[in-house]
C-alpha atoms as a PDB file:
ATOM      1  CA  UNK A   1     101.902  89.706 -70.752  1.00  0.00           C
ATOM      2  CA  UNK A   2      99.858  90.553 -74.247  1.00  0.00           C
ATOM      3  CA  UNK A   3      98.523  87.373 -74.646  1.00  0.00           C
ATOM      4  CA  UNK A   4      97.054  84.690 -72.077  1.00  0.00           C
ATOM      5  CA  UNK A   5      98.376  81.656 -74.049  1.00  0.00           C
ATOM      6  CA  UNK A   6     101.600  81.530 -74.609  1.00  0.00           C
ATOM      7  CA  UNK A   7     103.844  80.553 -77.855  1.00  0.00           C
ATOM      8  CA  UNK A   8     104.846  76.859 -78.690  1.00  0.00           C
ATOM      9  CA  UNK A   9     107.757  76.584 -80.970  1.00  0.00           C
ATOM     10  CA  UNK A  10     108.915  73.066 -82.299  1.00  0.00           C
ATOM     11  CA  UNK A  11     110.444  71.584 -85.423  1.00  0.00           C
ATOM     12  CA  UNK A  12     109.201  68.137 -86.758  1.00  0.00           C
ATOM     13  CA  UNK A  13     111.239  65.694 -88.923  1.00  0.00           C
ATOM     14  CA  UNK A  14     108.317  64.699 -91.253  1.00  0.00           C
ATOM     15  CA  UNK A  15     110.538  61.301 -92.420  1.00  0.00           C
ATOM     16  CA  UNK A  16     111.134  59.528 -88.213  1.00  0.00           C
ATOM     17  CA  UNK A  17     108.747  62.120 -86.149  1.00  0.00           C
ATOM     18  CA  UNK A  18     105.515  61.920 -87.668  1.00  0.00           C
ATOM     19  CA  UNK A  19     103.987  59.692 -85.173  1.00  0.00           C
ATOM     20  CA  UNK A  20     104.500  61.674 -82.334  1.00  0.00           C
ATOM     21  CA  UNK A  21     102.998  64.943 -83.833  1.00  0.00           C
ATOM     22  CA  UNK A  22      99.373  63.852 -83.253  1.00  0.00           C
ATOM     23  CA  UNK A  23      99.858  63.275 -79.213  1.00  0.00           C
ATOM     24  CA  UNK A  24     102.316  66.181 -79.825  1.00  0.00           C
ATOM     25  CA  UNK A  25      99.769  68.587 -80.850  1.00  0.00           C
ATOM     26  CA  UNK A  26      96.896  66.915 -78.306  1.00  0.00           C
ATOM     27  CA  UNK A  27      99.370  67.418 -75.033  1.00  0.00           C
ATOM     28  CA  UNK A  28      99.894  70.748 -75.653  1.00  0.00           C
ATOM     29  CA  UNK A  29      96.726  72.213 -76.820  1.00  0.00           C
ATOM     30  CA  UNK A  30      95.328  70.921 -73.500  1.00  0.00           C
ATOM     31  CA  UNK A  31      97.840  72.294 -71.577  1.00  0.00           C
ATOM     32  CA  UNK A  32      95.990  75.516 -72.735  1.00  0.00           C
ATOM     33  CA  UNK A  33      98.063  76.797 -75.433  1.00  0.00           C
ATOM     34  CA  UNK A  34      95.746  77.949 -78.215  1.00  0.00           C
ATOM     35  CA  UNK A  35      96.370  76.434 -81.943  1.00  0.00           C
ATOM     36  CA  UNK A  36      97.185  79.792 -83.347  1.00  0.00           C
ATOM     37  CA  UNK A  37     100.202  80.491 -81.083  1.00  0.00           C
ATOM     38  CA  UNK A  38     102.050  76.864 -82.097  1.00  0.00           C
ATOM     39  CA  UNK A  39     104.168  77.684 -84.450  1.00  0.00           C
ATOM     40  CA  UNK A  40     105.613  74.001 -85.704  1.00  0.00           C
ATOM     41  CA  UNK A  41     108.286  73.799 -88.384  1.00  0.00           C
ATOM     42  CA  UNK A  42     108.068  71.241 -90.470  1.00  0.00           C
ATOM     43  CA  UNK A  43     112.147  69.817 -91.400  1.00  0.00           C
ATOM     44  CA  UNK A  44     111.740  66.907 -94.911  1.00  0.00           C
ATOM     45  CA  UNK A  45     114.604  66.431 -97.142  1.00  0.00           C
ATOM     46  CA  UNK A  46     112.818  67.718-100.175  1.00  0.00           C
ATOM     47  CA  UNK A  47     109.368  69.093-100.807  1.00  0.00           C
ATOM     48  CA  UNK A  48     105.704  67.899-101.556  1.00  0.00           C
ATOM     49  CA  UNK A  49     106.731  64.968-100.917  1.00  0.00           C
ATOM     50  CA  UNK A  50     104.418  62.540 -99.061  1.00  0.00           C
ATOM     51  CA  UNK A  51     105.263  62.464 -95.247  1.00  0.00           C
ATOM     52  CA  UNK A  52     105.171  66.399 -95.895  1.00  0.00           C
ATOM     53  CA  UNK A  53     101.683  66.137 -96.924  1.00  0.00           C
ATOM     54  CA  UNK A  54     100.679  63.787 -94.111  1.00  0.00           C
ATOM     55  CA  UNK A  55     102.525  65.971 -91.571  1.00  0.00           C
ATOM     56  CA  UNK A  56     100.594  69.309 -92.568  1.00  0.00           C
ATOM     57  CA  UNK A  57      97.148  67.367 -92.786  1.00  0.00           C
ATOM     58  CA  UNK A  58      97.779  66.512 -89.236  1.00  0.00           C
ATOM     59  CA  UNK A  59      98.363  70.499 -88.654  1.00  0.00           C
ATOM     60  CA  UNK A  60      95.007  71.327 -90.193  1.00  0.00           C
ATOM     61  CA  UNK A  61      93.256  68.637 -88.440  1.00  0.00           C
ATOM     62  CA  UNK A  62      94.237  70.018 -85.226  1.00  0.00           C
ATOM     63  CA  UNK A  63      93.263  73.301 -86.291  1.00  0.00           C
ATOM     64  CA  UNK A  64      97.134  74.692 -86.324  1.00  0.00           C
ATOM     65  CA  UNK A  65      98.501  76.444 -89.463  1.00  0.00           C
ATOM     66  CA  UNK A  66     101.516  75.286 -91.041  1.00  0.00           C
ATOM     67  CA  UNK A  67     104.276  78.069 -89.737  1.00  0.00           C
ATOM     68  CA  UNK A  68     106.947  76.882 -92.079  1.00  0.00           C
ATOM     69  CA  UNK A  69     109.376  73.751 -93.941  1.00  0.00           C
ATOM     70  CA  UNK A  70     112.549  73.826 -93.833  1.00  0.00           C
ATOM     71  CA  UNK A  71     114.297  72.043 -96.210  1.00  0.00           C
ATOM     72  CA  UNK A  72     117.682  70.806 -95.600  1.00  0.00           C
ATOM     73  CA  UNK A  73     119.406  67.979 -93.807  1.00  0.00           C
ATOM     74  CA  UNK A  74     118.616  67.803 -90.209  1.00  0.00           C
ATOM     75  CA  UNK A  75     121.547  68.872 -87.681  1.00  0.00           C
ATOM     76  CA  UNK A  76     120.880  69.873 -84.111  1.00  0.00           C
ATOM     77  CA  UNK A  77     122.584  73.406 -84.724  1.00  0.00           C
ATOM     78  CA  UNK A  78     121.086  73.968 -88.284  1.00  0.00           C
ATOM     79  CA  UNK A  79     117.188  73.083 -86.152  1.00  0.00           C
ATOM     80  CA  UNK A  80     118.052  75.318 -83.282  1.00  0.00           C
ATOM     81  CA  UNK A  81     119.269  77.990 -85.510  1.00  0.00           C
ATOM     82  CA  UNK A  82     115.861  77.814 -86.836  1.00  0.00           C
ATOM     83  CA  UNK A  83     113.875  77.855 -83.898  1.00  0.00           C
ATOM     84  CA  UNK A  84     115.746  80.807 -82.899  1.00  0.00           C
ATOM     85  CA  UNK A  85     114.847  82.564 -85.759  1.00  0.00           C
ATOM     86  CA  UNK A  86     111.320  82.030 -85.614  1.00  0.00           C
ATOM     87  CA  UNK A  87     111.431  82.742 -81.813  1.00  0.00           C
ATOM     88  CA  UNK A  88     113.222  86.226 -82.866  1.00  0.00           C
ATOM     89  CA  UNK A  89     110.253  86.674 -85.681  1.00  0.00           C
ATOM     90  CA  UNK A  90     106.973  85.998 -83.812  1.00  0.00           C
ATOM     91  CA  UNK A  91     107.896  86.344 -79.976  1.00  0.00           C
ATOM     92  CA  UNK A  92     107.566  89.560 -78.541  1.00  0.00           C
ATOM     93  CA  UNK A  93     109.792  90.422 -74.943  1.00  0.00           C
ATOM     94  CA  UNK A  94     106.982  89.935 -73.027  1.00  0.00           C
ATOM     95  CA  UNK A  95     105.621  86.832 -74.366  1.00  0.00           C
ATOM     96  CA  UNK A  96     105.972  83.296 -73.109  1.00  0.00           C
ATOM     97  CA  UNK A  97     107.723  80.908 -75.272  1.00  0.00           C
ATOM     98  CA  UNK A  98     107.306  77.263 -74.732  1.00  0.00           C
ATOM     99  CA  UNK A  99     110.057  75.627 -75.813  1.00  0.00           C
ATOM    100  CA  UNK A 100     109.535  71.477 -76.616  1.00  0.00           C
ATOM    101  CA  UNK A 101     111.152  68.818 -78.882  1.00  0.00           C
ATOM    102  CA  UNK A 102     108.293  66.843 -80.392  1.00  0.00           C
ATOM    103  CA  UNK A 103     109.119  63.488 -78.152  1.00  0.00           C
ATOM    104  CA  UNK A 104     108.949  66.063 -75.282  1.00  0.00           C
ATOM    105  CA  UNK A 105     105.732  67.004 -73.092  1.00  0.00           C
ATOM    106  CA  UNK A 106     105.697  68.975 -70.378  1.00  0.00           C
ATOM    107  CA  UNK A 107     104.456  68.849 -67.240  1.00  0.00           C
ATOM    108  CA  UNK A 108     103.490  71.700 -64.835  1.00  0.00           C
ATOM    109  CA  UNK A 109     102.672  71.732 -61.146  1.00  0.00           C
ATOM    110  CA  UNK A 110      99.828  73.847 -61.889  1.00  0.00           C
ATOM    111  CA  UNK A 111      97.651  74.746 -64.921  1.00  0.00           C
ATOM    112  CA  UNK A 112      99.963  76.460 -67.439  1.00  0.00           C
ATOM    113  CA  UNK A 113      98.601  79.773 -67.726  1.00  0.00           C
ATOM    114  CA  UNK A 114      98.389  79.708 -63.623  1.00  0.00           C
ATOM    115  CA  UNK A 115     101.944  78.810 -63.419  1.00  0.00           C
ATOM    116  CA  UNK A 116     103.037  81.696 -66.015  1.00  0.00           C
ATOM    117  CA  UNK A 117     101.552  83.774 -64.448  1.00  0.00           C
ATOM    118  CA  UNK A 118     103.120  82.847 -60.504  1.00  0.00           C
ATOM    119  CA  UNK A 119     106.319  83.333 -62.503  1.00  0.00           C
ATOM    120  CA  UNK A 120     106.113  86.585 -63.658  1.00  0.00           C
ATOM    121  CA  UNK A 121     104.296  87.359 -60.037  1.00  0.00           C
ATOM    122  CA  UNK A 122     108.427  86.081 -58.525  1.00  0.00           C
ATOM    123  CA  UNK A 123     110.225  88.043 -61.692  1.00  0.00           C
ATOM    124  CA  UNK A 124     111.056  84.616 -63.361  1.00  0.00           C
ATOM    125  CA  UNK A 125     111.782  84.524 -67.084  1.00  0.00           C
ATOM    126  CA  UNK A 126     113.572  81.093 -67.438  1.00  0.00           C
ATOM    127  CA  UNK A 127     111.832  77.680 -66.440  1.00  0.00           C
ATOM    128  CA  UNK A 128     114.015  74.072 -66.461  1.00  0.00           C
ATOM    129  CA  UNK A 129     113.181  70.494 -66.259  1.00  0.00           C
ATOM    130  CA  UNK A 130     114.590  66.959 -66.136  1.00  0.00           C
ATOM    131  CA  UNK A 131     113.909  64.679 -68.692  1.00  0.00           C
ATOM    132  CA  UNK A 132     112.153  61.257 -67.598  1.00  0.00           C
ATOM    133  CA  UNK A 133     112.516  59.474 -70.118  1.00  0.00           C
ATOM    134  CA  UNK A 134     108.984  57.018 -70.736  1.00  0.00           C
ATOM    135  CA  UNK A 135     110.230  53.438 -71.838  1.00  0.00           C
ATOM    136  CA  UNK A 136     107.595  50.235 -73.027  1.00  0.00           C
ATOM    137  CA  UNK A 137     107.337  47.555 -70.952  1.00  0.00           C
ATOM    138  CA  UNK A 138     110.327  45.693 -70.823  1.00  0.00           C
ATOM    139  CA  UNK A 139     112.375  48.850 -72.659  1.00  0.00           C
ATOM    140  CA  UNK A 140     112.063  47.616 -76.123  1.00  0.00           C
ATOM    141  CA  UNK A 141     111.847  50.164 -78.569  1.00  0.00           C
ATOM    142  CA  UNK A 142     108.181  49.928 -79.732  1.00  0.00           C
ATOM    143  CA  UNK A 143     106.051  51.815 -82.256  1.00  0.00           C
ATOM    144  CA  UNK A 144     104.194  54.380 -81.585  1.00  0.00           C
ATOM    145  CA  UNK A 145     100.046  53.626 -82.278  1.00  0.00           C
ATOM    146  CA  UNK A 146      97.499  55.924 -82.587  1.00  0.00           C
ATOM    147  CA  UNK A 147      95.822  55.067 -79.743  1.00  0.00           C
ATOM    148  CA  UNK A 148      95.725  54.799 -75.900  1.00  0.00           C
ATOM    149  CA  UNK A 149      97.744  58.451 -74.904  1.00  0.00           C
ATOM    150  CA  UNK A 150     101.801  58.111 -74.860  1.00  0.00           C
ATOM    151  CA  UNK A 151     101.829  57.767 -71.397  1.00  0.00           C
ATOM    152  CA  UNK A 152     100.052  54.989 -71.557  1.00  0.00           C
ATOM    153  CA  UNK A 153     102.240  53.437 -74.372  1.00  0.00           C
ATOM    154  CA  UNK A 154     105.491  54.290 -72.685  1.00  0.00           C
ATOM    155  CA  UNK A 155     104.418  54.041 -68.955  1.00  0.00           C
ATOM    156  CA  UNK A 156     108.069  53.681 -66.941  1.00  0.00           C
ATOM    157  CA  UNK A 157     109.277  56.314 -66.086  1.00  0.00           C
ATOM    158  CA  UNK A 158     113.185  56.435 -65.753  1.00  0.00           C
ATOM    159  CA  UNK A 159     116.593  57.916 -65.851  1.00  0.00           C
ATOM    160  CA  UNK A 160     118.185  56.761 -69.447  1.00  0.00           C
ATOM    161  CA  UNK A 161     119.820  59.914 -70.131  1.00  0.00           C
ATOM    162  CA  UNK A 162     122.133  60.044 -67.548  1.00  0.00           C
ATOM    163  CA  UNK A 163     122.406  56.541 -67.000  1.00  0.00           C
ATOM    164  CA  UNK A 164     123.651  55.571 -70.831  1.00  0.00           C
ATOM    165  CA  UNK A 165     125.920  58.804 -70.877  1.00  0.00           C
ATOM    166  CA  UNK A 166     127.186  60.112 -68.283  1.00  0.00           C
ATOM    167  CA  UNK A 167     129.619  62.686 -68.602  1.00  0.00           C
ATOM    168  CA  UNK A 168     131.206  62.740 -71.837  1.00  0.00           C
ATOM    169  CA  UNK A 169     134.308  64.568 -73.256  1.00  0.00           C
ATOM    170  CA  UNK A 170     131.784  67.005 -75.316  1.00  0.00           C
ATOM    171  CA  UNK A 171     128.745  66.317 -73.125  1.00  0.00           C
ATOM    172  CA  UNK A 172     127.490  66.498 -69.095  1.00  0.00           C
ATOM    173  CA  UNK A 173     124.209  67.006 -66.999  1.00  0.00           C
ATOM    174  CA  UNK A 174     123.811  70.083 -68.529  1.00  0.00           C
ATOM    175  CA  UNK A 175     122.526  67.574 -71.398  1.00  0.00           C
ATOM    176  CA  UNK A 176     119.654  66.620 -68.750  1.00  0.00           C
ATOM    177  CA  UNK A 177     117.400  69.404 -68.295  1.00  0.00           C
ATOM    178  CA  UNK A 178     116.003  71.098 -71.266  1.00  0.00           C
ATOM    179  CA  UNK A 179     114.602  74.818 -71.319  1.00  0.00           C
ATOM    180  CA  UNK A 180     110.833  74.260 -70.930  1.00  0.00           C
ATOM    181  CA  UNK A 181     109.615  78.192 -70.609  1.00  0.00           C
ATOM    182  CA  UNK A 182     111.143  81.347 -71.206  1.00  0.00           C
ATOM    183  CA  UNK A 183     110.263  84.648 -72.040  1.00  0.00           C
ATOM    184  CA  UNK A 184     110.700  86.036 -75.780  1.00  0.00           C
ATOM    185  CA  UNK A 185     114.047  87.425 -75.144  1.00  0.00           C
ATOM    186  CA  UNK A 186     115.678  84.345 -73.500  1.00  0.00           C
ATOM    187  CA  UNK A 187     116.763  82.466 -76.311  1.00  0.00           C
ATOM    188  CA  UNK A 188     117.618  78.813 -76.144  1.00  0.00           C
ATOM    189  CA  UNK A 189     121.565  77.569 -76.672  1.00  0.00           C
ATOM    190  CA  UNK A 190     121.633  74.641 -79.588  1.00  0.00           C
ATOM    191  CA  UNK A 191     120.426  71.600 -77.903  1.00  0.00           C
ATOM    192  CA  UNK A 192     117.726  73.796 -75.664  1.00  0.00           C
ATOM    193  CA  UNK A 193     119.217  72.933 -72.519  1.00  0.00           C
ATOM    194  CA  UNK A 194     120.134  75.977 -71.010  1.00  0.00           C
ATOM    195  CA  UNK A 195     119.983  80.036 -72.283  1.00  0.00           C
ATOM    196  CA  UNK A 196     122.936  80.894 -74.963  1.00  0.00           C
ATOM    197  CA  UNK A 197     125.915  82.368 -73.525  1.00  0.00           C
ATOM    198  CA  UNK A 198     125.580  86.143 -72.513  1.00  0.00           C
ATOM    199  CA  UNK A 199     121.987  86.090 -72.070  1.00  0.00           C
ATOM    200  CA  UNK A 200     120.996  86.748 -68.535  1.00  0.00           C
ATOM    201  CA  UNK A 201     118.175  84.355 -66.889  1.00  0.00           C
ATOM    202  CA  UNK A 202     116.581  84.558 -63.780  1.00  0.00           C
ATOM    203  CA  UNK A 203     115.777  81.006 -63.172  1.00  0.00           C
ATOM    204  CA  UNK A 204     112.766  79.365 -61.483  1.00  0.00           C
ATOM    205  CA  UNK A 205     114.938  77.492 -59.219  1.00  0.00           C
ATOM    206  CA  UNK A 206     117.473  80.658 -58.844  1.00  0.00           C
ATOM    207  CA  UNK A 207     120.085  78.741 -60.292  1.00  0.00           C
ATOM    208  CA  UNK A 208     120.370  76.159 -63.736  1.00  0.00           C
ATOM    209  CA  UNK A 209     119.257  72.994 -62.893  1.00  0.00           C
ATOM    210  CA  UNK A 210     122.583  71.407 -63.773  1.00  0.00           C
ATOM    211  CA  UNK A 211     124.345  73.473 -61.471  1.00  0.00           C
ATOM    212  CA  UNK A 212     122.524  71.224 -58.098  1.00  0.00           C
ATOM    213  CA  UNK A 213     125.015  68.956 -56.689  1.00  0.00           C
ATOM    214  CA  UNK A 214     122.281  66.631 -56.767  1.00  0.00           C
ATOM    215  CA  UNK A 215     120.947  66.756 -60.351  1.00  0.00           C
ATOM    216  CA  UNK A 216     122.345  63.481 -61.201  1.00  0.00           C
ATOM    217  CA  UNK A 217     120.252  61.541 -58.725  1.00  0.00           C
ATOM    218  CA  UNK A 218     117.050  59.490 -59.918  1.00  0.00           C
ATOM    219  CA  UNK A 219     115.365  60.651 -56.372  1.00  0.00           C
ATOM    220  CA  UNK A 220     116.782  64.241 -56.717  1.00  0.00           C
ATOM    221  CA  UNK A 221     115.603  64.719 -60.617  1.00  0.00           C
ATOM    222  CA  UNK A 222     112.309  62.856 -59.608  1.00  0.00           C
ATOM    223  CA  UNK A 223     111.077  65.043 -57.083  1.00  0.00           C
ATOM    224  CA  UNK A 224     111.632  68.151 -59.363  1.00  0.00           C
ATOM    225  CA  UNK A 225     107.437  69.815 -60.018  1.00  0.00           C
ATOM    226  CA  UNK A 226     108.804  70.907 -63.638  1.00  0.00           C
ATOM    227  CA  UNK A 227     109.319  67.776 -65.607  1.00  0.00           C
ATOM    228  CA  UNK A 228     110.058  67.107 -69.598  1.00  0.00           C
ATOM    229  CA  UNK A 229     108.019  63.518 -70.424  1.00  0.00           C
ATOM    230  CA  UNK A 230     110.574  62.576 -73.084  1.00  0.00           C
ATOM    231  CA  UNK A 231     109.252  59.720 -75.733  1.00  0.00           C
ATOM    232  CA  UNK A 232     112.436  59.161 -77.056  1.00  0.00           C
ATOM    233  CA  UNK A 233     112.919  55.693 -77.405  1.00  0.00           C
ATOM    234  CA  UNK A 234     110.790  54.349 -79.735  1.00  0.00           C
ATOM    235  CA  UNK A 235     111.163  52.197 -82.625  1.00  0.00           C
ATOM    236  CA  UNK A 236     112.406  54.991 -85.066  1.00  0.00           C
ATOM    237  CA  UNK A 237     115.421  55.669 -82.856  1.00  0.00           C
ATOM    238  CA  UNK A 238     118.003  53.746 -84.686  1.00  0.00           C
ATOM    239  CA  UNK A 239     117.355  55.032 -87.845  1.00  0.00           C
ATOM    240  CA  UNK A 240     117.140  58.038 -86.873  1.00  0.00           C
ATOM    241  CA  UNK A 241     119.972  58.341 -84.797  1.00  0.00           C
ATOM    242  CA  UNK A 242     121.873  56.761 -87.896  1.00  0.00           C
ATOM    243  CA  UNK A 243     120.898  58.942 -90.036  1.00  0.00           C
ATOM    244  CA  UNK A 244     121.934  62.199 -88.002  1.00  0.00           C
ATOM    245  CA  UNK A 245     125.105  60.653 -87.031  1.00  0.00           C
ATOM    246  CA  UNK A 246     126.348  60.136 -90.846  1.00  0.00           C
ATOM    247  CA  UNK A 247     124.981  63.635 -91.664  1.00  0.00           C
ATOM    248  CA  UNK A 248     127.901  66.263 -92.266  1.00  0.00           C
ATOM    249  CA  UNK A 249     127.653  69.136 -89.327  1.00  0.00           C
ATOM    250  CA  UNK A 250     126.499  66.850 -86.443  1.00  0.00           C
ATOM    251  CA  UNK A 251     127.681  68.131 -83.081  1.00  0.00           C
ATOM    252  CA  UNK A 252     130.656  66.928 -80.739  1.00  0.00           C
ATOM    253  CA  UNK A 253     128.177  66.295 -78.432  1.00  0.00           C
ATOM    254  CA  UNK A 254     125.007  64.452 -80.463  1.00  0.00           C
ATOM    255  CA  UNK A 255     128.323  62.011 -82.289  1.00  0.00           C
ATOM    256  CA  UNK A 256     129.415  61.407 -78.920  1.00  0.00           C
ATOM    257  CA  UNK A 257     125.884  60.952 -77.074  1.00  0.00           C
ATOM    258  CA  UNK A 258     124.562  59.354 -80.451  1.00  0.00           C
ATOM    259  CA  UNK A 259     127.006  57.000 -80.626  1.00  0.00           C
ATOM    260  CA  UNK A 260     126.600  55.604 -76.871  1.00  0.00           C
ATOM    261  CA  UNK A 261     122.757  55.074 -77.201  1.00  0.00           C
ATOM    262  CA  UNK A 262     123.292  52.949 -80.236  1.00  0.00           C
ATOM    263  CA  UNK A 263     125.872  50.964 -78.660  1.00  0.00           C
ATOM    264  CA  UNK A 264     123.491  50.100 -75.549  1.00  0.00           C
ATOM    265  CA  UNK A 265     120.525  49.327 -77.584  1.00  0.00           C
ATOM    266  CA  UNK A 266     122.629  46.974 -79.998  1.00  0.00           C
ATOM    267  CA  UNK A 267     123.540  45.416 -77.098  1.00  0.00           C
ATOM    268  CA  UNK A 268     120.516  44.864 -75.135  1.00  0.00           C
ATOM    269  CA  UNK A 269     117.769  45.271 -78.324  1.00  0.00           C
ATOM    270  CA  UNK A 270     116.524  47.826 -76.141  1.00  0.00           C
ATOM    271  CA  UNK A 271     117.100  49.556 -73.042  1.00  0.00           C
ATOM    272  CA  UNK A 272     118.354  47.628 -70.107  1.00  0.00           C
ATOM    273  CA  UNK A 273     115.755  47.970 -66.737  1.00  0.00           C
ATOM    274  CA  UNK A 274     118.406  47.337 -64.963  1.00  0.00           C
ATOM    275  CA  UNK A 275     120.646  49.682 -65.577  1.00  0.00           C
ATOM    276  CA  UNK A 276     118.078  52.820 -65.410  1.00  0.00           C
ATOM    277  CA  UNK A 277     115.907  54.060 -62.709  1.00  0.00           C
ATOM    278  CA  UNK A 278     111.955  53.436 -62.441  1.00  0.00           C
ATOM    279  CA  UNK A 279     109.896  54.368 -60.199  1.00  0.00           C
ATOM    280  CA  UNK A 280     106.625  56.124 -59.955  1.00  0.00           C
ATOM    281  CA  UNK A 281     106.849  59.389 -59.882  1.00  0.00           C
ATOM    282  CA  UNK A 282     105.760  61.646 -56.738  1.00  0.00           C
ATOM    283  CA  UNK A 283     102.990  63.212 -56.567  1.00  0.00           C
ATOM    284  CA  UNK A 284     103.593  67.122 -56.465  1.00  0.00           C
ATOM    285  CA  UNK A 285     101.117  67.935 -53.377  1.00  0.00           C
ATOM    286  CA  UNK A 286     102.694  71.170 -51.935  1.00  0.00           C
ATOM    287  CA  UNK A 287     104.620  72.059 -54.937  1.00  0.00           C
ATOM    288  CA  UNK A 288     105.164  75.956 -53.765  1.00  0.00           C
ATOM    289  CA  UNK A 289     106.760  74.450 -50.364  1.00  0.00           C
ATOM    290  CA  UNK A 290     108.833  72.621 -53.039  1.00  0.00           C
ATOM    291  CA  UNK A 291     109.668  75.369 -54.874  1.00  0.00           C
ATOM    292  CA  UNK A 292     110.552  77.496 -51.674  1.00  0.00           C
ATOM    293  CA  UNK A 293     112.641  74.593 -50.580  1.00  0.00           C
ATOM    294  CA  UNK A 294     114.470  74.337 -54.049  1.00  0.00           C
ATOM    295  CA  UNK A 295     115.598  78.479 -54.126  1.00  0.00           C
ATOM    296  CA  UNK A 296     116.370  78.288 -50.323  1.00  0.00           C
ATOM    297  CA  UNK A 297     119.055  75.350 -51.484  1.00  0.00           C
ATOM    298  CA  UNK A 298     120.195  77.260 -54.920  1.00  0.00           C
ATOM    299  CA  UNK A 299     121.656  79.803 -52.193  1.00  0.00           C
ATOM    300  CA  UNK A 300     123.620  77.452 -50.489  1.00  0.00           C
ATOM    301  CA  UNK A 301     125.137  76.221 -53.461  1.00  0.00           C
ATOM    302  CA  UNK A 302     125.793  79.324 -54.724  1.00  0.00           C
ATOM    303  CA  UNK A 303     127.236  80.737 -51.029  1.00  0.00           C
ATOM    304  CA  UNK A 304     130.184  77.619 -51.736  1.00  0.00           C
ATOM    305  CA  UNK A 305     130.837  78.103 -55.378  1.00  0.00           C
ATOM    306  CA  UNK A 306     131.317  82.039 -54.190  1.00  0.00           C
ATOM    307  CA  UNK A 307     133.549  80.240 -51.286  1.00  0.00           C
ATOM    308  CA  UNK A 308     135.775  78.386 -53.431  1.00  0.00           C
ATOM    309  CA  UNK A 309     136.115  81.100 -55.913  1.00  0.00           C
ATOM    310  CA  UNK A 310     137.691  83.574 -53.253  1.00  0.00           C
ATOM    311  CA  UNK A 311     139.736  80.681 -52.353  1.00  0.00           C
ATOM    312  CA  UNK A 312     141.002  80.345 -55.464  1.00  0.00           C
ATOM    313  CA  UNK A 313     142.113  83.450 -55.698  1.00  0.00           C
ATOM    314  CA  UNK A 314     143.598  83.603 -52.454  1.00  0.00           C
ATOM    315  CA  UNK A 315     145.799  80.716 -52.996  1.00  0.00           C
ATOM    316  CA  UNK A 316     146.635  82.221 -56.804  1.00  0.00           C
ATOM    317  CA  UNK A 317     147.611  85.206 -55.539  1.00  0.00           C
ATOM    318  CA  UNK A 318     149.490  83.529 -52.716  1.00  0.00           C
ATOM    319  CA  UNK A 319     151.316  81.001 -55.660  1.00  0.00           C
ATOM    320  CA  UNK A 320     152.227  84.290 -57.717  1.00  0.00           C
END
């Protein structure tokens, strides 16, 4: 690797996200990752205008230079698009990208640069995660203050993601892990949840995430040591999730997925306890054990998918 810090690449909507970029910026700088290799895009609907302003005086506060704005209407493939190209511009093979949403910190089993490192030690070059999603007490959707830390603000820690959408006509639990490190050549798919199509991975857990038989289990996703702390649902959701939903270009997936969160929350005014999963999560003691545990699995799963494929073909050519 050429550097010991790796990059951190992330677009901000200056008009709903602003809030988050401070304990955006804090998370991941003490993760390690130095304020010269974050390279944040900044997305606003026109320029100089005053969230811009705000946004980039939080950058310079935190000692982070303003990478670039993009100006244009947000959609998830127009963002990701983006990302890509500023992945493509400042990420060299051998780098380490961290990829994160600005409602997204990450959490590693070990210090970050440690856990790179292990990775590149086992030949890994892609790294998943499960989203918990952090909720307020009672799962209102509540504004986001300056102070305590987000995790303090939003301290239950459920399953929302899965539990409000399950799987959709344009959308599945592939929607449930996101891409949280990768090297500079593995380039993230729109939506960040897995590589794009062609691109070989070698995965942390040998396989995706999404392809365990188990990934749609609270007690499964849980227990994962690679985790995506996703501050989501917060009082800007509906209006944001308005907004993207009447903007030309939004995806079959974020209409369909969109549409289902606002429908619970107009329901409930919130999210519904009861219909998620909280629980504290475990405590990663032995999280190599874990890991060994996790791979050992991956080649069971992917010993029956071979299974049934030969099958398959068996009974095609048998049909023919």
């Amino acid at each position: 690797m050429t550097n010991n810090s790796p990059l951190l690449i992330s677009c901000v909507g200056v008009e709903h996200d602003a809030a988050l970029l401070p304990h955006f910026l804090q998370h991941y700088l003490a993760l390690g990752i130095r304020p010269e290799r974050m390279k944040i895009i900044l997305n606003a609907v026109a320029k100089d205008t005053s969230e811009l302003k705000a946004a980039v005086s939080v950058l310079n506060d935190h000692g982070v230079a303003h990478a670039e704005t993009w100006l244009a209407p947000y959609t998830s493939t127009s963002m990701w698009e983006k990302r890509r190209e500023v992945q493509i511009r400042e990420a060299l093979a051998e780098d380490w990208v961290i990829s994160a949403d600005v409602d997204e910190f990450h959490e590693y089993p070990e210090p970050l640069i440690q856990f790179i490192e292990r990775c590149d030690q086992i030949g890994v070059n892609c790294v998943q995660g499960p989203f918990i999603d952090r909720l307020a007490p009672s799962g209102k959707l509540a504004p986001i203050a300056t102070k305590p830390s987000l995790m303090e603000q939003f301290p239950l820690q459920t399953d929302v993601i899965w539990a409000i959408g399950r799987k959709g006509v344009h959308h599945s639990q592939h929607g449930t892990v996101k891409i949280m490190a990768a090297k500079g050549r593995i380039l993230p798919s729109t939506g960040g949840h897995h590589p794009m199509r062609g691109i070989c991975a070698s995965y942390l857990y040998r396989i995706p995430l999404a392809a365990f038989p188990l990934i749609t289990n609270p007690g499964f996703r849980f227990s994962i040591p690679t985790r995506v702390h996703h501050f989501h649902w917060t009082e800007a959701l509906v209006e944001r999730l308005e907004r993207r939903l009447a903007t030309p270009g939004v995806s079959a997936a974020g209409a369909e997925y969109g549409a289902k969160q606002l429908a619970h929350i107009t329901e409930f005014g919130g999210i519904l306890l009861d219909s998620v999963s909280a629980t504290e999560l475990p405590e990663v003691e032995d999280w190599q054990g874990n890991l060994r545990s996790m791979r050992q699995n991956a080649r069971t799963v992917q010993l029956k998918a071979f299974v049934r494929r030969v099958i398959g073909r068996i009974e095609g050519a048998i049909l023919s």
